[in-house]
C-alpha atoms as a PDB file:
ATOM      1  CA  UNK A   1       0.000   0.000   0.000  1.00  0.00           C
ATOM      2  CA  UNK A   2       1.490   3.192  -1.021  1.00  0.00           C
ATOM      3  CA  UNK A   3       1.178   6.572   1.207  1.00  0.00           C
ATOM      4  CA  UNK A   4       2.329   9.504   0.364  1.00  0.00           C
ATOM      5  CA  UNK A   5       3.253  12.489   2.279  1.00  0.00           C
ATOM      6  CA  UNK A   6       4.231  16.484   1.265  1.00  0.00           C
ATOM      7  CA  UNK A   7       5.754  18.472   3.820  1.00  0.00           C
ATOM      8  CA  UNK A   8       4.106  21.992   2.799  1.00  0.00           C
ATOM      9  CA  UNK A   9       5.170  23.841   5.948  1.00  0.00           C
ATOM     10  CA  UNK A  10       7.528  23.555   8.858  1.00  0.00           C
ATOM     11  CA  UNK A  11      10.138  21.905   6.967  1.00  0.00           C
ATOM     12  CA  UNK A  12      13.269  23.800   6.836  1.00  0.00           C
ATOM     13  CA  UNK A  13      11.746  26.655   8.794  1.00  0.00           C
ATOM     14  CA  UNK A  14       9.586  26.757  12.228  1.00  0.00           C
ATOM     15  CA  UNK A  15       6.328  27.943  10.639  1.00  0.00           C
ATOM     16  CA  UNK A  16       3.994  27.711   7.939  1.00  0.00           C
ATOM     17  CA  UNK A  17       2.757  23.705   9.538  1.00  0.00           C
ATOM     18  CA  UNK A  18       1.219  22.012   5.987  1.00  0.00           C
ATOM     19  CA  UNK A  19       1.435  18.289   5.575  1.00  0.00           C
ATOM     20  CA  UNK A  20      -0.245  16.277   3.109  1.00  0.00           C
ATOM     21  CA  UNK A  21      -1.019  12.951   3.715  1.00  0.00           C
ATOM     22  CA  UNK A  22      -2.469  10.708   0.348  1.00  0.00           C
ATOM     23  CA  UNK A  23      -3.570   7.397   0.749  1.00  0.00           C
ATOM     24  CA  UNK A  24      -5.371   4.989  -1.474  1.00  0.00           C
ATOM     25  CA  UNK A  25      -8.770   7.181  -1.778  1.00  0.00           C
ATOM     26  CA  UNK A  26      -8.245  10.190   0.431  1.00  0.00           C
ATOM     27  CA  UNK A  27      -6.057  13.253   0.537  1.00  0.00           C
ATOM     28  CA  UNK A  28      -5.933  15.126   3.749  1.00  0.00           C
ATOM     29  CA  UNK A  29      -4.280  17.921   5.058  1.00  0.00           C
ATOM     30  CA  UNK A  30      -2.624  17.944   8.528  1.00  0.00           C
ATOM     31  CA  UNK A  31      -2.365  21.693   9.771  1.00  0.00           C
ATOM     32  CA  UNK A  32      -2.297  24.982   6.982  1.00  0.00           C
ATOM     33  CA  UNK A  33      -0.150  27.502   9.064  1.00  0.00           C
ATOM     34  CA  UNK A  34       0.917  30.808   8.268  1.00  0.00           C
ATOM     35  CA  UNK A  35       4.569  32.129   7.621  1.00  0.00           C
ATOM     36  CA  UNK A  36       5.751  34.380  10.603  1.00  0.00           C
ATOM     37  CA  UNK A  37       9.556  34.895   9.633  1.00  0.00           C
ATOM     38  CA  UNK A  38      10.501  37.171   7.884  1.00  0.00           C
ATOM     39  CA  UNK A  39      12.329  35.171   5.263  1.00  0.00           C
ATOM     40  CA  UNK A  40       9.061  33.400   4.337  1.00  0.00           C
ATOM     41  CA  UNK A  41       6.434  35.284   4.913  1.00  0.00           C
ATOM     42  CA  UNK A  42       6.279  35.984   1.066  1.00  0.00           C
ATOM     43  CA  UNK A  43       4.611  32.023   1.258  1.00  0.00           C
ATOM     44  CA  UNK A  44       1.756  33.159   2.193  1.00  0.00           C
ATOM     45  CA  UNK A  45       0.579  34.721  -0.714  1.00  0.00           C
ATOM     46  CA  UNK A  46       2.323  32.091  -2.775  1.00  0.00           C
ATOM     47  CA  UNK A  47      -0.634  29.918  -4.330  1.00  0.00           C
ATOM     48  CA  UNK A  48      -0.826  26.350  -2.052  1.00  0.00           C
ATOM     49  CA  UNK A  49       1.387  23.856  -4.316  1.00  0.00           C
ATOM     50  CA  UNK A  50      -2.216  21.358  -4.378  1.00  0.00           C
ATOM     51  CA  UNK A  51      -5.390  21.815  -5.358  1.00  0.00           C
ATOM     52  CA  UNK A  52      -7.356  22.976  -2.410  1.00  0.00           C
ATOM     53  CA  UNK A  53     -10.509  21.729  -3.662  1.00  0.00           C
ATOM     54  CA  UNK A  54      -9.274  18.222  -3.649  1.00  0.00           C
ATOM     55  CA  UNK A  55      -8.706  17.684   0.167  1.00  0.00           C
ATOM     56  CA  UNK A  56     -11.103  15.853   1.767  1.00  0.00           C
ATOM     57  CA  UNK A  57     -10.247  16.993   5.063  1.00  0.00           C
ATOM     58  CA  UNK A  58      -8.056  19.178   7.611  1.00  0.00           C
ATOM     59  CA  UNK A  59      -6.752  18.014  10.954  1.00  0.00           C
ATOM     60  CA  UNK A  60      -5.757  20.352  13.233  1.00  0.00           C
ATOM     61  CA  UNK A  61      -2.759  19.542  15.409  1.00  0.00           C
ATOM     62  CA  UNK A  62      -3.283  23.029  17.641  1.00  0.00           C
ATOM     63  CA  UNK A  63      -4.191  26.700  17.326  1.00  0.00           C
ATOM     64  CA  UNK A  64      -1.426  28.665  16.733  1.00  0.00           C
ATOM     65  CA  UNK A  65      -1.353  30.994  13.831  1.00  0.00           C
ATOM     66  CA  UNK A  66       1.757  29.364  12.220  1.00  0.00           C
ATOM     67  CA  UNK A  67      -0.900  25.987  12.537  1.00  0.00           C
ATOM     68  CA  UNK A  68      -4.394  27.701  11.537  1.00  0.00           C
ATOM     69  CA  UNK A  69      -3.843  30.427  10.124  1.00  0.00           C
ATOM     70  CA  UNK A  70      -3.904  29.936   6.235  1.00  0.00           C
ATOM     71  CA  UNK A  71      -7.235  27.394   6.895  1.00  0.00           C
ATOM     72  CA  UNK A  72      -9.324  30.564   5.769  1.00  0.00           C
ATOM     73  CA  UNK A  73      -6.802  31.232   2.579  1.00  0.00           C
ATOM     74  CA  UNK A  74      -7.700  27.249   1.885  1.00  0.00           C
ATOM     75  CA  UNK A  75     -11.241  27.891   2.033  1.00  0.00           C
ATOM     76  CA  UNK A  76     -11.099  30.916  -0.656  1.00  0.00           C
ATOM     77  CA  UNK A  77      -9.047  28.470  -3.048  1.00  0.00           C
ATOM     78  CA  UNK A  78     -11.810  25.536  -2.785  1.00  0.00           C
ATOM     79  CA  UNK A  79     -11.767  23.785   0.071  1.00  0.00           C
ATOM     80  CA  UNK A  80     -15.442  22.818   1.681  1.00  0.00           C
ATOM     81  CA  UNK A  81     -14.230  19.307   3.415  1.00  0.00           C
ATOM     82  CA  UNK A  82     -14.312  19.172   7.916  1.00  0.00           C
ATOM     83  CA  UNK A  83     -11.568  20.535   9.803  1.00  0.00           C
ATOM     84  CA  UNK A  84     -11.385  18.567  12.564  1.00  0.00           C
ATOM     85  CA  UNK A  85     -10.298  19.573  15.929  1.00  0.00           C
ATOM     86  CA  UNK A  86     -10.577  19.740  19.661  1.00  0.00           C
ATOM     87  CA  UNK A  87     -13.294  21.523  20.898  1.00  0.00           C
ATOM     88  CA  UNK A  88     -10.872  24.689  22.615  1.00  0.00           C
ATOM     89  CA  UNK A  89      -8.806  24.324  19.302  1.00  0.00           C
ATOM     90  CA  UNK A  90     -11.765  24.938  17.472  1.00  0.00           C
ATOM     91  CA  UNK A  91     -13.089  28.009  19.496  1.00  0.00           C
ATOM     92  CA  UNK A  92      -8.982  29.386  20.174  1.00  0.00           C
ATOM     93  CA  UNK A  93      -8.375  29.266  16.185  1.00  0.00           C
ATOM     94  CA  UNK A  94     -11.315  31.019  15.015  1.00  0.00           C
ATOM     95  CA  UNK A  95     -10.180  34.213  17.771  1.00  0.00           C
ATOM     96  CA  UNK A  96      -6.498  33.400  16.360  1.00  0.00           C
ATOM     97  CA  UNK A  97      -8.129  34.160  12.767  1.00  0.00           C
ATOM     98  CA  UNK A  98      -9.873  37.311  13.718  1.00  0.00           C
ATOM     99  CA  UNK A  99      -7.602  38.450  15.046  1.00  0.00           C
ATOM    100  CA  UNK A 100      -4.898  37.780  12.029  1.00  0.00           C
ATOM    101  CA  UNK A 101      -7.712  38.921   9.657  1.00  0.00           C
ATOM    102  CA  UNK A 102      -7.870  42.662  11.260  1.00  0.00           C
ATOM    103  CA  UNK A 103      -4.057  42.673  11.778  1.00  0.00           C
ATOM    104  CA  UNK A 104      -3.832  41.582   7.703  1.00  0.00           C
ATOM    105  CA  UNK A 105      -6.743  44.705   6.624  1.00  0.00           C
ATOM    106  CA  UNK A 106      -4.159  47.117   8.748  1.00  0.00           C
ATOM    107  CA  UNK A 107      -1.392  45.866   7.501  1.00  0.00           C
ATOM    108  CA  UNK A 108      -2.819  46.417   3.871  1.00  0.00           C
ATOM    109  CA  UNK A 109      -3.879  49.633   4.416  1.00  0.00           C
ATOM    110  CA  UNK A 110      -0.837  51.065   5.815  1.00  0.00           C
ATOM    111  CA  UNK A 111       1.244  49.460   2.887  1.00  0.00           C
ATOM    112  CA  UNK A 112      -0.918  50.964   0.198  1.00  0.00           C
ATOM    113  CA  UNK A 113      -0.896  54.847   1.902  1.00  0.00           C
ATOM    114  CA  UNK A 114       3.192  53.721   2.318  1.00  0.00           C
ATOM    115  CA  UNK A 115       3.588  52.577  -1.189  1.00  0.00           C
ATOM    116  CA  UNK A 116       1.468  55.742  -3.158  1.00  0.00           C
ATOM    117  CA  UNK A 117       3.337  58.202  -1.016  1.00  0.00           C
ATOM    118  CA  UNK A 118       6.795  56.557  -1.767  1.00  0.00           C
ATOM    119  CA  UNK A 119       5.196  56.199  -5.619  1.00  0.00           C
ATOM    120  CA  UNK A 120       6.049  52.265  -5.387  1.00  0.00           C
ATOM    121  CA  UNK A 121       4.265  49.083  -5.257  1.00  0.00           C
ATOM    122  CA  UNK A 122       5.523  45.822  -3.308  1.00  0.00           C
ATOM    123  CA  UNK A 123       6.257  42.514  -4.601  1.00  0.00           C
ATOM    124  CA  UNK A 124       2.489  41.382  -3.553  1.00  0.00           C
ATOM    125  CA  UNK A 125      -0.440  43.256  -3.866  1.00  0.00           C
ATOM    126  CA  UNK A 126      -1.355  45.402  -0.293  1.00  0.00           C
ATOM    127  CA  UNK A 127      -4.417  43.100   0.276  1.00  0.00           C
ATOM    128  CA  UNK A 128      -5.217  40.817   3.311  1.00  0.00           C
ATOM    129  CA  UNK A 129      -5.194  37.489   2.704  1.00  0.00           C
ATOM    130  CA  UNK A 130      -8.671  36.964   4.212  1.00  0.00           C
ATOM    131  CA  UNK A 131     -11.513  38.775   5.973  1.00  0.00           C
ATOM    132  CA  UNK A 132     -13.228  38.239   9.086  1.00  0.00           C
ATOM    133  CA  UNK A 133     -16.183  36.528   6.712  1.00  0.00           C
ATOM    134  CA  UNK A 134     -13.660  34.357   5.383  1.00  0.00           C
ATOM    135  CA  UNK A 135     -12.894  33.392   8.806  1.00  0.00           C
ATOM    136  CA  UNK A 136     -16.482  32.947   9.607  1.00  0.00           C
ATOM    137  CA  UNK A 137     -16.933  30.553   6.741  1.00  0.00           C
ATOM    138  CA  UNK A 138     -14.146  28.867   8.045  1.00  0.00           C
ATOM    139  CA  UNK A 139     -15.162  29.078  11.703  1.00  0.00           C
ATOM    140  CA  UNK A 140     -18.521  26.983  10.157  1.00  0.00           C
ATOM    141  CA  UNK A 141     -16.552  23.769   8.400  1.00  0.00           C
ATOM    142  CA  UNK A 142     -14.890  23.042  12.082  1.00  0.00           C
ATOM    143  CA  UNK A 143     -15.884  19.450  13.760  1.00  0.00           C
ATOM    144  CA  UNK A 144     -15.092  18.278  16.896  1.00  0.00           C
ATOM    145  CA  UNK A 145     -13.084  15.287  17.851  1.00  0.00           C
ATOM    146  CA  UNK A 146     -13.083  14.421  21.530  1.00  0.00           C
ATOM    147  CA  UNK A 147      -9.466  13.281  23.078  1.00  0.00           C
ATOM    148  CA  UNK A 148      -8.760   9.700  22.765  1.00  0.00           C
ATOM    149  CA  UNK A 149     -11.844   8.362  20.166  1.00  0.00           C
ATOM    150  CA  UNK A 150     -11.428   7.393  17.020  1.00  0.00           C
ATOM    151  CA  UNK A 151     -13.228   9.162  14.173  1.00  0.00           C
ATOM    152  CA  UNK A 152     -13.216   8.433  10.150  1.00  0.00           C
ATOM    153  CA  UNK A 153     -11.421  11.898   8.559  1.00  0.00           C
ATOM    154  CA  UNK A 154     -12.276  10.682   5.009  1.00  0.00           C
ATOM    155  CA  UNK A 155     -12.276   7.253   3.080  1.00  0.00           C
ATOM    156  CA  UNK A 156      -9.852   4.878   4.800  1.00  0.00           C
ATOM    157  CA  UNK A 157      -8.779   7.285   7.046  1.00  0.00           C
ATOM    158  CA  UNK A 158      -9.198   7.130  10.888  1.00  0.00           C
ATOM    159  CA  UNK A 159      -7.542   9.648  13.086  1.00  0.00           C
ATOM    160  CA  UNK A 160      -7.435  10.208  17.043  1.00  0.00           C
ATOM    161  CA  UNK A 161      -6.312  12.961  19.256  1.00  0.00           C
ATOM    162  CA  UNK A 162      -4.115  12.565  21.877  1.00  0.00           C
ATOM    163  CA  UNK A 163      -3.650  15.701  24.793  1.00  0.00           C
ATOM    164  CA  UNK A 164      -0.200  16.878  24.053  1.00  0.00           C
ATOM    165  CA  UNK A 165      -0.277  19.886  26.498  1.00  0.00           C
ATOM    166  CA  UNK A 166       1.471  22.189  24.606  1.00  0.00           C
ATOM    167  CA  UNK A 167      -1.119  24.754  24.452  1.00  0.00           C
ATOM    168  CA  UNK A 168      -4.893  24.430  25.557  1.00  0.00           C
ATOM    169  CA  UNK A 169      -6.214  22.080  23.035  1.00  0.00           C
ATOM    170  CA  UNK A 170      -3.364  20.594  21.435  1.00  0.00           C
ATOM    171  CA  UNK A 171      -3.127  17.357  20.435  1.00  0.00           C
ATOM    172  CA  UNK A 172      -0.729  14.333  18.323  1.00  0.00           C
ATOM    173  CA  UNK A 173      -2.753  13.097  16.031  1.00  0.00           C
ATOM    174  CA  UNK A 174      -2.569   9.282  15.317  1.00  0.00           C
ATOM    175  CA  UNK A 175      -3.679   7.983  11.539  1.00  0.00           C
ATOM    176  CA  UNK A 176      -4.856   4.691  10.588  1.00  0.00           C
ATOM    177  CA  UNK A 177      -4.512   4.550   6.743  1.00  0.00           C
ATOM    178  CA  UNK A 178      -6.620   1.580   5.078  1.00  0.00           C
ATOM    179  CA  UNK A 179      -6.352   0.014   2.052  1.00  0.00           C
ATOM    180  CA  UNK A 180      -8.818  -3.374   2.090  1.00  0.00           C
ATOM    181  CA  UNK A 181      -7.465  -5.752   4.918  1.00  0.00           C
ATOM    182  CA  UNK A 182      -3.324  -3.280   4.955  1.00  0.00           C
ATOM    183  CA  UNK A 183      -2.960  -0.276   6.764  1.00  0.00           C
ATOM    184  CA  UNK A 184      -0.207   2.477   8.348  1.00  0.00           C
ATOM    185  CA  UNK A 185       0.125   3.946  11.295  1.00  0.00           C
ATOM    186  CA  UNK A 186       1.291   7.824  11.261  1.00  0.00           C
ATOM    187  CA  UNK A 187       1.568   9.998  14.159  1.00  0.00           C
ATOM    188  CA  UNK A 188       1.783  13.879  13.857  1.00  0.00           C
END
């Protein structure tokens, strides 16, 4: 049984947490974090290197920007699948992503009074990435997985979530990935 797995995030660098996982019948995303350093945070307006409207679902390891904070972005590109999470996960990322939606429409605003005063533009347009709505929208696609049971993410995929206790919420995440009678073990 073949799995594959793309390390989209968080490899090479701290943020930006984005892992694919593909098994026989399912794609699924594990984490879509935004860039915080400096040197990447160009990535974020970089389109995602899949097709967003191809996941079938998002697990969500914590809620940390550089964890959640794209999962609006992924929802403008396509995606309409669950992201599934821990209950405080759920409610701390969607105040996480209101919060980095206002701090994006300042951010934009101040670049584009910077850049007609200075009579230049930037390398990306002076937009946010996503609005509160956006987040909203997001906010609505969010399912709960209680610590410890296991759910089905998507076909052939199972997925549990452990307490890892490094923020309120935060779990390892534990796939099962089926094909007929073979399956792998992953843990995130």
């Amino acid at each position: 049984m073949a799995i594959r797995l793309g390390f989209y995030g968080a490899a090479q660098n701290v943020t930006g947490s984005c892992y694919l996982v593909e098994g026989p019948s399912s794609r699924i995303l594990i984490d879509c974090g935004f860039y915080q350093e400096r040197d990447y945070k160009h990535r974020n307006f970089d389109p995602f290197p899949f097709d967003a409207e191809s996941i079938d679902a998002v697990l969500l390891t914590h809620a940390h920007l550089d964890h959640c904070g794209l999962l609006p972005k992924l929802v403008r590109a396509g995606f309409r699948g669950p992201i599934w999470s821990t209950p405080a996960s759920r409610d701390i990322a969607r105040i996480v992503m209101l919060d980095s939606a206002k701090i994006q429409k300042e951010d934009a605003n101040f670049k584009k009074r910077r850049h007609e005063k200075e009579g230049r533009t930037g390398p990306y347009p002076p937009e946010a990435l996503y609005t509160a709505e956006d987040v909203e929208t997001t906010a609505g696609l969010f399912r709960e997985a209680q610590n410890d049971n296991v759910v089905e993410v998507a076909n052939g995929i199972r997925a549990s979530f452990h307490i890892a206790g490094h923020i309120l919420g935060s779990s390892m995440i534990r796939l099962e990935v089926s094909d007929g009678p073979e399956s792998r073990v992953i843990l995130f």
